[in-house]
N, C-alpha and C. Protein backbone atom coordinates (compact mmCIF):
# COMPACT_ATOMS: atom_id res chain seq x y z
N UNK A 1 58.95 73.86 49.94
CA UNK A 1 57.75 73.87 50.77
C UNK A 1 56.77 72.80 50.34
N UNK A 2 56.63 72.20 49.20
CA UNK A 2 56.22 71.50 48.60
C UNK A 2 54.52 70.98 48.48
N UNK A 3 53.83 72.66 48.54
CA UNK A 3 52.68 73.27 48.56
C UNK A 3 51.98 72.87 49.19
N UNK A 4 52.33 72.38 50.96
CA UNK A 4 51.39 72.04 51.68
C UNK A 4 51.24 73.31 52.51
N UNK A 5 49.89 73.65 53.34
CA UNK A 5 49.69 74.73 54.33
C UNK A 5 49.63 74.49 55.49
N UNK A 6 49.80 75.64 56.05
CA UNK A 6 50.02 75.33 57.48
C UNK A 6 49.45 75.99 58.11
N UNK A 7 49.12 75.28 59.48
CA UNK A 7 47.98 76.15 60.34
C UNK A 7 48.57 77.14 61.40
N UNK A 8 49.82 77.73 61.20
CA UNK A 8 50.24 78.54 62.08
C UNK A 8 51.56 79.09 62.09
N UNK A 9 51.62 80.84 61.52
CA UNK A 9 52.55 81.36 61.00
C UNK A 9 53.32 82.08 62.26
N UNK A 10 54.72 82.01 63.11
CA UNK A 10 55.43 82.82 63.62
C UNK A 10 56.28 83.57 63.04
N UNK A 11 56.20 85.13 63.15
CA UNK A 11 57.12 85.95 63.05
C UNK A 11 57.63 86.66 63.88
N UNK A 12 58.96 86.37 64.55
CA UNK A 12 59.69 87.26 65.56
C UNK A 12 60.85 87.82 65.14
N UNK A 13 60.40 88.53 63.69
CA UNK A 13 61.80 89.16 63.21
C UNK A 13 62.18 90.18 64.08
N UNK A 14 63.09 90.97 64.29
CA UNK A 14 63.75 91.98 64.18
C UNK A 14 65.47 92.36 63.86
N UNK A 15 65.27 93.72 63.17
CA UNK A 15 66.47 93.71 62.42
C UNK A 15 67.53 94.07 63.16
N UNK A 16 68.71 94.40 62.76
CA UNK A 16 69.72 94.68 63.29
C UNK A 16 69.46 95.90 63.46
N UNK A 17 69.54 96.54 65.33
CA UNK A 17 69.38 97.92 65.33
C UNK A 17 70.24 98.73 64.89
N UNK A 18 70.00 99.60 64.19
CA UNK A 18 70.87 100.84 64.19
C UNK A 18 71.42 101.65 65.13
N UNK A 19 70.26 102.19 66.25
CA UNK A 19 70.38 102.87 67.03
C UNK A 19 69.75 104.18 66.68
N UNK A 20 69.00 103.86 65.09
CA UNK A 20 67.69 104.98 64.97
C UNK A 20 67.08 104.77 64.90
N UNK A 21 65.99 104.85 66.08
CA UNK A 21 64.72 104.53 66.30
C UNK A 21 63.54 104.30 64.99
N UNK A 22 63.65 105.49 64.23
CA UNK A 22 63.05 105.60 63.06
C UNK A 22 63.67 104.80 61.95
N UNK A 23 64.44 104.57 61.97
CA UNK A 23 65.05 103.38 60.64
C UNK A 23 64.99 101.98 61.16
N UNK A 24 65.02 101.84 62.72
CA UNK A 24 64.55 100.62 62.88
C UNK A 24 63.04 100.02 63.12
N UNK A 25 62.40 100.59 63.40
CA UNK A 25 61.08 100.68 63.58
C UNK A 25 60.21 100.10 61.89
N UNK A 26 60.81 101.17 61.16
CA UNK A 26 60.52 101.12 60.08
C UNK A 26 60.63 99.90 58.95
N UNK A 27 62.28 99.43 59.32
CA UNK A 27 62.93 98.15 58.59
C UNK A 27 61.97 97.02 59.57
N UNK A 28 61.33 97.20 60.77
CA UNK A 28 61.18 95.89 61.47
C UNK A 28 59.74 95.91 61.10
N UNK A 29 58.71 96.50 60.49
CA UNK A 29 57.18 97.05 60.23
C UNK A 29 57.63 96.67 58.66
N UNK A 30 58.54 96.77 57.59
CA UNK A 30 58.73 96.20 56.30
C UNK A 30 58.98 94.69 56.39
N UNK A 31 59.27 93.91 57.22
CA UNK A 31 59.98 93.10 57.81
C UNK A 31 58.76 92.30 58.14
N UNK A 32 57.62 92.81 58.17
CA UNK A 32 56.46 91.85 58.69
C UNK A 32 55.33 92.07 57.66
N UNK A 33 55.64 93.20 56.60
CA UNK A 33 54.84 93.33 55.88
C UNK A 33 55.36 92.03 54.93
N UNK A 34 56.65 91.75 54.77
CA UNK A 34 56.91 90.66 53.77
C UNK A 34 56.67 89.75 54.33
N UNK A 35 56.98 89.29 55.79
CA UNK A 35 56.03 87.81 55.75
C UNK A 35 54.86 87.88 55.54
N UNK A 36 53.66 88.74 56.11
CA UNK A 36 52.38 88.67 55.81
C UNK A 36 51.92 88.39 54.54
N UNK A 37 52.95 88.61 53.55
CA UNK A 37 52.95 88.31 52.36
C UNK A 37 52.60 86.66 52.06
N UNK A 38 54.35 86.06 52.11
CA UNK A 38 54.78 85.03 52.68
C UNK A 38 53.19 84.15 53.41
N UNK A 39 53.15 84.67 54.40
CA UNK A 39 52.01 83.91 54.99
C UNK A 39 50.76 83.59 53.62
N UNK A 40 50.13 84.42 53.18
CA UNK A 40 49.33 84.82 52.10
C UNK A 40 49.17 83.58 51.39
N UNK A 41 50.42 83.00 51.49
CA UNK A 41 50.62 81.65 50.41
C UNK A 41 50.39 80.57 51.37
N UNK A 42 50.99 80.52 52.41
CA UNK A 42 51.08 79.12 53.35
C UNK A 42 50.39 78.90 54.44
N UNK A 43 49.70 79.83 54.51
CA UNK A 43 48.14 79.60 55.56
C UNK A 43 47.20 79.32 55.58
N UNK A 44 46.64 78.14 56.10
CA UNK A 44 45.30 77.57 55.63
C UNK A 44 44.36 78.66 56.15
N UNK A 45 43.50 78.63 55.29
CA UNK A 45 41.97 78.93 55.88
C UNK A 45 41.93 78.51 57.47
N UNK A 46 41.40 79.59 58.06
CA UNK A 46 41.06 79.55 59.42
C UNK A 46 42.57 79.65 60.47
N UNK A 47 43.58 79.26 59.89
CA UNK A 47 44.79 79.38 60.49
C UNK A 47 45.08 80.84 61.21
N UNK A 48 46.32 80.42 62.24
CA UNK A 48 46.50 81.87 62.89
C UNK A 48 48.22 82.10 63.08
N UNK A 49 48.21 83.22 63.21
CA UNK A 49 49.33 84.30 62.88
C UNK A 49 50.08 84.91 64.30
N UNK A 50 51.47 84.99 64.20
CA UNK A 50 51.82 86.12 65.59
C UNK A 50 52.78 86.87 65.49
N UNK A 51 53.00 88.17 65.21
CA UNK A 51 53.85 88.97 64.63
C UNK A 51 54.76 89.97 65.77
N UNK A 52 55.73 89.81 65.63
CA UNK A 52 56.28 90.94 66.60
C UNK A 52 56.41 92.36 65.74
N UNK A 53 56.00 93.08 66.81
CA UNK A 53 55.80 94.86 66.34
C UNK A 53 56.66 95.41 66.77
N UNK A 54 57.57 96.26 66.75
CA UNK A 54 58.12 97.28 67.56
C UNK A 54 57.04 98.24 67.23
N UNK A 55 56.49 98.96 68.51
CA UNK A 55 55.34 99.82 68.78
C UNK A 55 56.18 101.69 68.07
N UNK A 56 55.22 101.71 67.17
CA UNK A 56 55.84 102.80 66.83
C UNK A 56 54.47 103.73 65.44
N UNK A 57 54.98 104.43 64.91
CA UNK A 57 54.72 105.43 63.81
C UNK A 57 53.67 104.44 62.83
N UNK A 58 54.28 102.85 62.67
CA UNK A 58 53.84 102.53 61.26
C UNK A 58 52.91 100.95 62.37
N UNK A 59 53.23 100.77 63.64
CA UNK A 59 52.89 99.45 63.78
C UNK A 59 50.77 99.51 64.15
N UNK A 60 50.36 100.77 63.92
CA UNK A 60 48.87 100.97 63.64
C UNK A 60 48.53 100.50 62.39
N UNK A 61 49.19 101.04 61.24
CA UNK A 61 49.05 100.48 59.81
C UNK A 61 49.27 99.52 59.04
N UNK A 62 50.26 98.58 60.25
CA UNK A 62 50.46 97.09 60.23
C UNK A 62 48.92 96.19 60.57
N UNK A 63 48.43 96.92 61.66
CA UNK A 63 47.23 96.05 62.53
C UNK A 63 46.49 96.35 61.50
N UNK A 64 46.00 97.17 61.20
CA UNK A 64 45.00 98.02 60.38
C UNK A 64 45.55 96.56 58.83
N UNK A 65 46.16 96.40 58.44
CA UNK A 65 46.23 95.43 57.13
C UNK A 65 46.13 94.30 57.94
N UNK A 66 46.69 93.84 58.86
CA UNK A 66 46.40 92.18 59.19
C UNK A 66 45.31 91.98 59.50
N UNK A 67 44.04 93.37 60.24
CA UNK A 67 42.83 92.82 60.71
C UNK A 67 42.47 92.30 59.60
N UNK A 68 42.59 93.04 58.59
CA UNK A 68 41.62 92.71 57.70
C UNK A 68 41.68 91.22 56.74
N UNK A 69 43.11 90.59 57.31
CA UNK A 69 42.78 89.44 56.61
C UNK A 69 42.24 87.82 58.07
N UNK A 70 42.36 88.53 59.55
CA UNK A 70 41.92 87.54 60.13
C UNK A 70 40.39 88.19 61.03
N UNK A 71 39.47 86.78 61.53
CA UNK A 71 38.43 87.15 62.37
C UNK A 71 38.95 87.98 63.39
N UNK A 72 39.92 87.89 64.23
CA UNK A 72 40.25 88.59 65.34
C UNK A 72 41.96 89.07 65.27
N UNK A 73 41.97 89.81 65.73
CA UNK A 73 43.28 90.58 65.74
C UNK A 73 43.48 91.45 66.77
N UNK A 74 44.48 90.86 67.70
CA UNK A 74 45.08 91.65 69.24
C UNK A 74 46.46 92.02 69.53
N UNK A 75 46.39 93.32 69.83
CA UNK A 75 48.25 93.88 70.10
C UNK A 75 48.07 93.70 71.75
N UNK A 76 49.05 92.92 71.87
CA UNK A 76 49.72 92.42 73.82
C UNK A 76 51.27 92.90 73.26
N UNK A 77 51.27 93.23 74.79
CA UNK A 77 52.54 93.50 75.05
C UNK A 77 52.93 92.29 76.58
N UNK A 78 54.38 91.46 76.09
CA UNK A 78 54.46 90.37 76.92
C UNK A 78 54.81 91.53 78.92
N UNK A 79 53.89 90.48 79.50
CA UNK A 79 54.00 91.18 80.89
C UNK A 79 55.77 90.94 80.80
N UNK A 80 56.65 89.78 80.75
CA UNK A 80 57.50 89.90 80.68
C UNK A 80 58.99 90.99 80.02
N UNK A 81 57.92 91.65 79.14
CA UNK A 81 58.57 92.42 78.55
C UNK A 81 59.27 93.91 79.51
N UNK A 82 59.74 94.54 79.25
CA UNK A 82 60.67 95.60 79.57
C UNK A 82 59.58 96.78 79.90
N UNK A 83 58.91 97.72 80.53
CA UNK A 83 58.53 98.66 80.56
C UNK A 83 58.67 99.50 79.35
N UNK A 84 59.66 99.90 79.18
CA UNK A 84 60.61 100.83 78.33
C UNK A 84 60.68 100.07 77.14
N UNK A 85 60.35 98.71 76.69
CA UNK A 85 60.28 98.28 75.58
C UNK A 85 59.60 98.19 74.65
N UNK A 86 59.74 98.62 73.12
CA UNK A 86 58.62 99.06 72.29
C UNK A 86 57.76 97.70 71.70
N UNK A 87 58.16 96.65 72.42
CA UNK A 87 58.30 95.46 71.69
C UNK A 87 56.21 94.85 71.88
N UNK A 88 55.99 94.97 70.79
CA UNK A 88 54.20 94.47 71.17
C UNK A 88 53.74 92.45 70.42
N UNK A 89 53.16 92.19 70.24
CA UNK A 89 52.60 90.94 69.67
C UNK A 89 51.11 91.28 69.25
N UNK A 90 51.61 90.96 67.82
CA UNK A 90 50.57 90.93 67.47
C UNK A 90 49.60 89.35 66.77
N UNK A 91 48.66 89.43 67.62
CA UNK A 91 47.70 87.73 67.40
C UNK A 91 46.70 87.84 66.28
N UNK A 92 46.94 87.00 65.35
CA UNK A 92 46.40 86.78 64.45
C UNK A 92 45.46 85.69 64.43
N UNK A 93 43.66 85.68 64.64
CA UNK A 93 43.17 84.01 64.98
C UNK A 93 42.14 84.34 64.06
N UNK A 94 42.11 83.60 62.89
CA UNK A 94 41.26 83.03 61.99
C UNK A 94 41.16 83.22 60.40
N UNK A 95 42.40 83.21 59.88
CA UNK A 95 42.47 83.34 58.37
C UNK A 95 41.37 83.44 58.03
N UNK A 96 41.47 84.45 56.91
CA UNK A 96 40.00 84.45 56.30
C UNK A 96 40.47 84.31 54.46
N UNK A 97 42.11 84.28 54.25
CA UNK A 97 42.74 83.76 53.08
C UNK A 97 41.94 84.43 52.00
């Protein structure tokens, strides 16, 4: 990486489903807690963030830790997305590092 920062972190993990809602939900909400990590190091000041959620049990306690490291923080769900899909975005705009 060669300790430069960057002004803008994407994460669109998700894991391999199981087909249990609760073990995937869960692995894909651990899954963004480690980049947020990750980010922690390679985000400039003022930089911004976009995380995919699967909407579930733990993805409140996800928002609830990222507000607190940017000025603004918004869960969308893409109009494109599926009705039936748990799938949210979450916007991250203004490192506060």
């Amino acid at each position: 990486f060669f300790g430069k920062k960057v002004n803008v972190v994407i994460c669109d993990l998700s894991p391999q489903v199981t087909g249990n809602w609760s073990v995937d939900h869960s692995t894909q909400i651990s899954s963004n807690y480690a980049a947020a990590k990750i980010m922690d190091q390679v985000l400039k000041k003022n930089g911004n963030a976009l995380f995919k959620v699967f909407d579930g049990e733990y993805s409140n306690e996800f928002y609830q830790y990222v507000k607190k490291k940017f000025f603004k923080v918004k869960l969308k769900k893409p109009k494109v997305s599926r009705k039936q899909s748990s799938e949210l975005y979450c916007i991250c705009l203004g490192y506060m590092s």
